[in-house]
N, C-alpha and C. Protein backbone atom coordinates (compact mmCIF):
# COMPACT_ATOMS: atom_id res chain seq x y z
N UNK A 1 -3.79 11.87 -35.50
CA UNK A 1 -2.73 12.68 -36.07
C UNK A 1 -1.40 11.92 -36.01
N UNK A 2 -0.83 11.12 -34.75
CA UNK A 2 0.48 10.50 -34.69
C UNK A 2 -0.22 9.25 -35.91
N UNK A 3 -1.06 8.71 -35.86
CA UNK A 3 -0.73 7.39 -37.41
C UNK A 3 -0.28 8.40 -38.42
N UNK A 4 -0.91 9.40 -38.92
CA UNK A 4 -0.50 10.08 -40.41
C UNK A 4 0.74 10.41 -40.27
N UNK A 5 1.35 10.73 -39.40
CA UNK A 5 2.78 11.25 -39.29
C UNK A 5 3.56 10.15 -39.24
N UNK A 6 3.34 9.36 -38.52
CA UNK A 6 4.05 7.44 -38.86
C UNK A 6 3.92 7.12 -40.01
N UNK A 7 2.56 7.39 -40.61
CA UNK A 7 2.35 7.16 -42.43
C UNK A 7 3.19 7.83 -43.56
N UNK A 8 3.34 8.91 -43.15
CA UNK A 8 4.53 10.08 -43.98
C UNK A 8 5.61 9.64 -43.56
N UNK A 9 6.52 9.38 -42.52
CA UNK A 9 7.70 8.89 -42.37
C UNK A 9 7.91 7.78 -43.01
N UNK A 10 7.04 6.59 -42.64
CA UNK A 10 7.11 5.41 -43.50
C UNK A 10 6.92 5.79 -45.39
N UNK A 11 6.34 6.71 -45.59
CA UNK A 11 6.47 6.94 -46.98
C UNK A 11 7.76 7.70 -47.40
N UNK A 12 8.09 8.46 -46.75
CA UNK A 12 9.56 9.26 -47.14
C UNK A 12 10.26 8.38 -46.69
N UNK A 13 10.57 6.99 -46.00
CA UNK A 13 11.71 6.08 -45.92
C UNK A 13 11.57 5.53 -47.36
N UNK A 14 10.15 4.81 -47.23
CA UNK A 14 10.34 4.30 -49.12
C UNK A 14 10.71 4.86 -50.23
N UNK A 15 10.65 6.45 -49.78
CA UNK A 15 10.91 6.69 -51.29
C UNK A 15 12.91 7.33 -51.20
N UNK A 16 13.43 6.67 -50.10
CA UNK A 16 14.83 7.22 -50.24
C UNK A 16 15.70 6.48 -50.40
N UNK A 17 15.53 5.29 -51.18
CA UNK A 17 16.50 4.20 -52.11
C UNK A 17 16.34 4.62 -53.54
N UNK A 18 14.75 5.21 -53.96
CA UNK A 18 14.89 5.91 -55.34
C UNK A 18 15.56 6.97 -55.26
N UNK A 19 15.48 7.82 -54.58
CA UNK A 19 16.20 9.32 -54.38
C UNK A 19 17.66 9.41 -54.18
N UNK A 20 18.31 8.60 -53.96
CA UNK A 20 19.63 7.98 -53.87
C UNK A 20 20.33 7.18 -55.12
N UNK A 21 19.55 6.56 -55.67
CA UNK A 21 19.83 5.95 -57.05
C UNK A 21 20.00 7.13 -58.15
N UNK A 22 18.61 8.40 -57.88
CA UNK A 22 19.00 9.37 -58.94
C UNK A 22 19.93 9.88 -58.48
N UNK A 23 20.30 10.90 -57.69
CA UNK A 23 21.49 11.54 -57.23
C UNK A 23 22.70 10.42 -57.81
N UNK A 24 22.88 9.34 -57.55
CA UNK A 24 24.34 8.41 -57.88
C UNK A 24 24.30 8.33 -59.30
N UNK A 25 23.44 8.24 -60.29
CA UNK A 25 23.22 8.31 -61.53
C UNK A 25 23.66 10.02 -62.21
N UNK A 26 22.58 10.62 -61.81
CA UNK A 26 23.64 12.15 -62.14
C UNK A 26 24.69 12.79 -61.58
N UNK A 27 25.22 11.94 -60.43
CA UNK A 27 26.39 12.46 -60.20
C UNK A 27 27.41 11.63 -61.33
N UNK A 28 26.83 10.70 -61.46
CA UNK A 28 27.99 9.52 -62.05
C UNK A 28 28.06 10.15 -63.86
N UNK A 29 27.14 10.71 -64.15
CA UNK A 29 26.69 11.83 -65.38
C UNK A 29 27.49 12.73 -65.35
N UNK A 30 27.56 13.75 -64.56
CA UNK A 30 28.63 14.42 -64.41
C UNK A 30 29.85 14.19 -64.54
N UNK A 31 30.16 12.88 -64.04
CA UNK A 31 31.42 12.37 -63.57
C UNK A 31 31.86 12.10 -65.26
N UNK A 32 31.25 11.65 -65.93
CA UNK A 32 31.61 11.05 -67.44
C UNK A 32 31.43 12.65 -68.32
N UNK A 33 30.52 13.31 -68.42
CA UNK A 33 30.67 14.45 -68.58
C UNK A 33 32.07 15.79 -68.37
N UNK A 34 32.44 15.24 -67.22
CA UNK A 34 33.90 16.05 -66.95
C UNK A 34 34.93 15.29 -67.71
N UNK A 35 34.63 13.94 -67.59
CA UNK A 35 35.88 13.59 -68.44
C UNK A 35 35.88 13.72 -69.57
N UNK A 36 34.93 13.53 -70.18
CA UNK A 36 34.83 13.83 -71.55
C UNK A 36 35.32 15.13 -72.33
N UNK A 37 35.00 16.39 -70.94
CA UNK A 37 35.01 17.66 -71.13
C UNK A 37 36.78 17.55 -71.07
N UNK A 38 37.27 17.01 -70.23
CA UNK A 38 38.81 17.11 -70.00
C UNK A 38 39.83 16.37 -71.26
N UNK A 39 39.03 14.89 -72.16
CA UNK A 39 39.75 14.32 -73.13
C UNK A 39 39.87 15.47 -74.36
N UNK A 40 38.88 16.48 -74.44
CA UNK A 40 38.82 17.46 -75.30
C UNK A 40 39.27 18.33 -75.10
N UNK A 41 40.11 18.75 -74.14
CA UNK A 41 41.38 19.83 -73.80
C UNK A 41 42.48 19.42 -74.09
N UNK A 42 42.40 17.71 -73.32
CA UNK A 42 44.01 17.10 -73.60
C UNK A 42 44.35 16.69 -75.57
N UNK A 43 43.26 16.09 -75.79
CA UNK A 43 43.30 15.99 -77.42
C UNK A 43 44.20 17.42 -77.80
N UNK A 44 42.79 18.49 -77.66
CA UNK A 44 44.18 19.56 -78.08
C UNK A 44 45.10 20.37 -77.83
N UNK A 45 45.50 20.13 -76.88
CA UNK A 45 47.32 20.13 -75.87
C UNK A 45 47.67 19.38 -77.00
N UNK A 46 47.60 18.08 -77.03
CA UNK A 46 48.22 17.05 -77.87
C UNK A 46 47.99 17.51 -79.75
N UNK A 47 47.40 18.16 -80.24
CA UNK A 47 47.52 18.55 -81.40
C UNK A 47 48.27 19.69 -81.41
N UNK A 48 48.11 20.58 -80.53
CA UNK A 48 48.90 21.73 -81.11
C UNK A 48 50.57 21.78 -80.39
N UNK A 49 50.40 20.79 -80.17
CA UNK A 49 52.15 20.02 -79.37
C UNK A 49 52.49 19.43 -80.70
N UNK A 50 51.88 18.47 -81.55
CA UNK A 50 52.16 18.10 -82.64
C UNK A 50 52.40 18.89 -83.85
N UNK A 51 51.55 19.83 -84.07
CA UNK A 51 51.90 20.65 -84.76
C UNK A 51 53.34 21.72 -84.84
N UNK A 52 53.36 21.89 -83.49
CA UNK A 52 54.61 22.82 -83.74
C UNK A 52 55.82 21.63 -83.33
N UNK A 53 55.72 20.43 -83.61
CA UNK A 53 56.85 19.24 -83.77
C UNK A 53 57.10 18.61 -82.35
N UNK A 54 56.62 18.87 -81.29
CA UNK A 54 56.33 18.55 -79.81
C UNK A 54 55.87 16.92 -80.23
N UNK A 55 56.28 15.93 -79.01
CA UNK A 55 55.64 14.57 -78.99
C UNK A 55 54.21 15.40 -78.25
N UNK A 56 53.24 14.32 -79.33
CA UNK A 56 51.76 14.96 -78.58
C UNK A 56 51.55 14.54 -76.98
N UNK A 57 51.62 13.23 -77.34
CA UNK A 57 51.56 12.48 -75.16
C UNK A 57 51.91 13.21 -74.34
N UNK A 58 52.99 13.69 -74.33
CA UNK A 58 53.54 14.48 -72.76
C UNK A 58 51.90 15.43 -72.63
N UNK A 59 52.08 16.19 -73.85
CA UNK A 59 51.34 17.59 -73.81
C UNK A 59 49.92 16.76 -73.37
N UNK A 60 49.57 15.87 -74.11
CA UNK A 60 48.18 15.59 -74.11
C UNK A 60 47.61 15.22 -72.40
N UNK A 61 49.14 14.02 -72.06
CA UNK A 61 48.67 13.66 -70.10
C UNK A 61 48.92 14.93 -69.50
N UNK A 62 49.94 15.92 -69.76
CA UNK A 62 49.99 17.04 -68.89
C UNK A 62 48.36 18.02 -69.08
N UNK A 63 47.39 18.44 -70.04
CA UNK A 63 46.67 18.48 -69.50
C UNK A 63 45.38 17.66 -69.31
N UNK A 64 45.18 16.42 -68.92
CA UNK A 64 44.63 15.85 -67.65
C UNK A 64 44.87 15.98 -66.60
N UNK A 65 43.56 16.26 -65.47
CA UNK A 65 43.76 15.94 -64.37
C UNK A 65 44.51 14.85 -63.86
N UNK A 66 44.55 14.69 -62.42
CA UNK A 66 45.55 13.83 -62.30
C UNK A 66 44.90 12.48 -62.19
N UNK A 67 43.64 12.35 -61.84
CA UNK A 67 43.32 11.29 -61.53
C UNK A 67 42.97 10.66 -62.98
N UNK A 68 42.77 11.59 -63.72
CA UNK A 68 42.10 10.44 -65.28
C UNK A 68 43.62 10.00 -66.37
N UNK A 69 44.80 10.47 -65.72
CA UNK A 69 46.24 10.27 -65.86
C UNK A 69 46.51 8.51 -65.96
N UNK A 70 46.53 8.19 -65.20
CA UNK A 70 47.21 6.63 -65.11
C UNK A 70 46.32 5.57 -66.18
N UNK A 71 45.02 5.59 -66.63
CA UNK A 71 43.94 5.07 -67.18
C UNK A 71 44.00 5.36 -68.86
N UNK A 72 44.72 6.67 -69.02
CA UNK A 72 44.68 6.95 -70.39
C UNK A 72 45.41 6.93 -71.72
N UNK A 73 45.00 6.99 -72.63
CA UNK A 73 45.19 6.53 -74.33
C UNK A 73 45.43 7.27 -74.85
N UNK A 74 46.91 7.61 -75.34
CA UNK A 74 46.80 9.05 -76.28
C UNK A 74 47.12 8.27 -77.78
N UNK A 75 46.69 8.31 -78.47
CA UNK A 75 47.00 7.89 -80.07
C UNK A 75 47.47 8.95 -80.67
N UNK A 76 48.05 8.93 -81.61
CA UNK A 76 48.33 9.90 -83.08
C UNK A 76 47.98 8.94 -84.59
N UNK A 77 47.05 9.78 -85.09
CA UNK A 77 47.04 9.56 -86.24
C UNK A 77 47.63 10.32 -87.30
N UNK A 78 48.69 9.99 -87.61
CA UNK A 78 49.46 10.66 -88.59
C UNK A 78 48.96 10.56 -89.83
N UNK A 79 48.00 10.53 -90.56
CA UNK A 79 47.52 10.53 -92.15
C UNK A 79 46.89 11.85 -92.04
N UNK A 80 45.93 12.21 -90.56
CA UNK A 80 45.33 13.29 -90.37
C UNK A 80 45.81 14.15 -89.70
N UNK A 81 46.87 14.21 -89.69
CA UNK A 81 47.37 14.60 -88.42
C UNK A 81 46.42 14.90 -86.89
N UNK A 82 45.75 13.96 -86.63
CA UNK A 82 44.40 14.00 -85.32
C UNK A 82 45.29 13.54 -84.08
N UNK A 83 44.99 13.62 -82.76
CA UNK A 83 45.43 13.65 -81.43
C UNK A 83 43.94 12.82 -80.41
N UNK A 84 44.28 11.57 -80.51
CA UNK A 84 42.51 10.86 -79.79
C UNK A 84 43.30 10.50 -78.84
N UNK A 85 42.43 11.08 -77.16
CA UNK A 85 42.69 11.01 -76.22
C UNK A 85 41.46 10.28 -75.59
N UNK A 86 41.51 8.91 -74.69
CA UNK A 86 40.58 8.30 -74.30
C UNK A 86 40.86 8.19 -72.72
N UNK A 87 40.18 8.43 -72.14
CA UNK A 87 39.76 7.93 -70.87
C UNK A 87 38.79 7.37 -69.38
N UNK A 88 39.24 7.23 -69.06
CA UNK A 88 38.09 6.17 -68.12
C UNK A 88 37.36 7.32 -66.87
N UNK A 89 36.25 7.41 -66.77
CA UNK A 89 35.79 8.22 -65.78
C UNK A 89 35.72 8.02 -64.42
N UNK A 90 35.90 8.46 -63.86
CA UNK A 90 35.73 7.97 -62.25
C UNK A 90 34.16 7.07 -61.76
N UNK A 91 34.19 6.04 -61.12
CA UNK A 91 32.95 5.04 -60.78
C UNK A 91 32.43 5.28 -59.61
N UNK A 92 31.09 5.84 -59.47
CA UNK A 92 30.81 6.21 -58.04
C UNK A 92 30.36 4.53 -57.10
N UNK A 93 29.80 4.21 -58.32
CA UNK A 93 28.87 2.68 -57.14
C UNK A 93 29.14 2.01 -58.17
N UNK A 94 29.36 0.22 -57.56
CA UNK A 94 30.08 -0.62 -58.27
C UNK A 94 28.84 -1.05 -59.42
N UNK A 95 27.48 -0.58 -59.16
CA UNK A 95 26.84 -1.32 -60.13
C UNK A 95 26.51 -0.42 -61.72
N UNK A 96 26.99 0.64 -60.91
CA UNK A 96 26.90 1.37 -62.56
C UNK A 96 27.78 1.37 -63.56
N UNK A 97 27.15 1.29 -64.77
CA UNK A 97 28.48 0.89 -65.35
C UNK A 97 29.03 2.55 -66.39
N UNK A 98 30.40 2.41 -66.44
CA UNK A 98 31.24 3.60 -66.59
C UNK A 98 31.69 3.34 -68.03
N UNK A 99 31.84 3.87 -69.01
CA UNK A 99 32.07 3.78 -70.50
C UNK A 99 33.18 4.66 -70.92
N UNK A 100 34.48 4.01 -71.20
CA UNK A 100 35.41 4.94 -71.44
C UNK A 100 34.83 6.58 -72.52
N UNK A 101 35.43 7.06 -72.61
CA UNK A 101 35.06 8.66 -73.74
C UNK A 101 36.72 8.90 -74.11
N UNK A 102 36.45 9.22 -75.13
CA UNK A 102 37.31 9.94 -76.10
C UNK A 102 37.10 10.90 -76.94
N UNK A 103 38.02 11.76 -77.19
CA UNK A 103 37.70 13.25 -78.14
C UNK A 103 39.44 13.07 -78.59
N UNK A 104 39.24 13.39 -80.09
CA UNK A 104 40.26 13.92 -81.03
C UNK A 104 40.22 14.97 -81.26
N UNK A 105 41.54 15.57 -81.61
CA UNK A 105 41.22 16.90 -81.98
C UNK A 105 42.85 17.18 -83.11
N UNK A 106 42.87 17.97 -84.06
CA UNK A 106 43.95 18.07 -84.87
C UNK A 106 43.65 19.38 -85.89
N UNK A 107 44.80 20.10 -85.90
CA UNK A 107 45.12 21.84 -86.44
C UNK A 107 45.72 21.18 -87.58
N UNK A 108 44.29 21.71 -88.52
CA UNK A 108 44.99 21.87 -90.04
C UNK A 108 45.24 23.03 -90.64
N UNK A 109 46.39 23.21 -91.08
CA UNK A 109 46.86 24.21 -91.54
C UNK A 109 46.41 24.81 -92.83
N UNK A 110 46.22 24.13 -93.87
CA UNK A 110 45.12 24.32 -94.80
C UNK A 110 44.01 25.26 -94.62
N UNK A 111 43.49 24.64 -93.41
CA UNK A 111 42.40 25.86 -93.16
C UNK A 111 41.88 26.78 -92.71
N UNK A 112 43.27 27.16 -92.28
CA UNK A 112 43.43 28.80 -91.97
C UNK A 112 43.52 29.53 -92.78
């Protein structure tokens, strides 16, 4: 009975470098997921700041969190009047790699 129980421990040690890799992977999912979720609030802060004649930027970094603040891109495209807000997600472990996200967003009046 004590080998099988040495055998199961030694098997649940091996398998907790995979079980650790997933958890850091969907947390790090999440992590790009929120930001993404947050460039698509600030985009439209930043459009409907533009629209009623507001500079879009202030509106657009005021709503970001604070931490995706210092990292980020607010553009205006004035032909469309669009608001593209890009930013960098937070990096849990140095080997994964993190892919900025961006969302535009812009109130046309037309189509109301």
């Amino acid at each position: 009975v004590d080998m099988e129980r040495g055998q199961a421990s030694v098997a649940l040690l091996a398998t907790l470098p995979a079980l650790f890799a997933a958890v850091a992977v969907l947390a790090q999912v999440a992590l790009i997921g929120y930001a993404a979720w947050s460039a698509t609030g600030a985009a439209r802060a930043g459009a409907r700041a533009d629209h009623v004649g507001a500079p879009p930027r202030p509106a657009a970094l005021g709503a970001l969190p604070g931490g995706l603040r210092p990292d980020a891109r607010v553009e205006l495209d004035g032909a469309q009047p669009r608001v593209r807000v890009e930013v960098r997600p937070g990096r849990l472990l140095d080997f994964l790699p993190v892919p900025r996200v961006a969302a535009s967003a812009g109130l046309d009046p037309e189509s109301w």
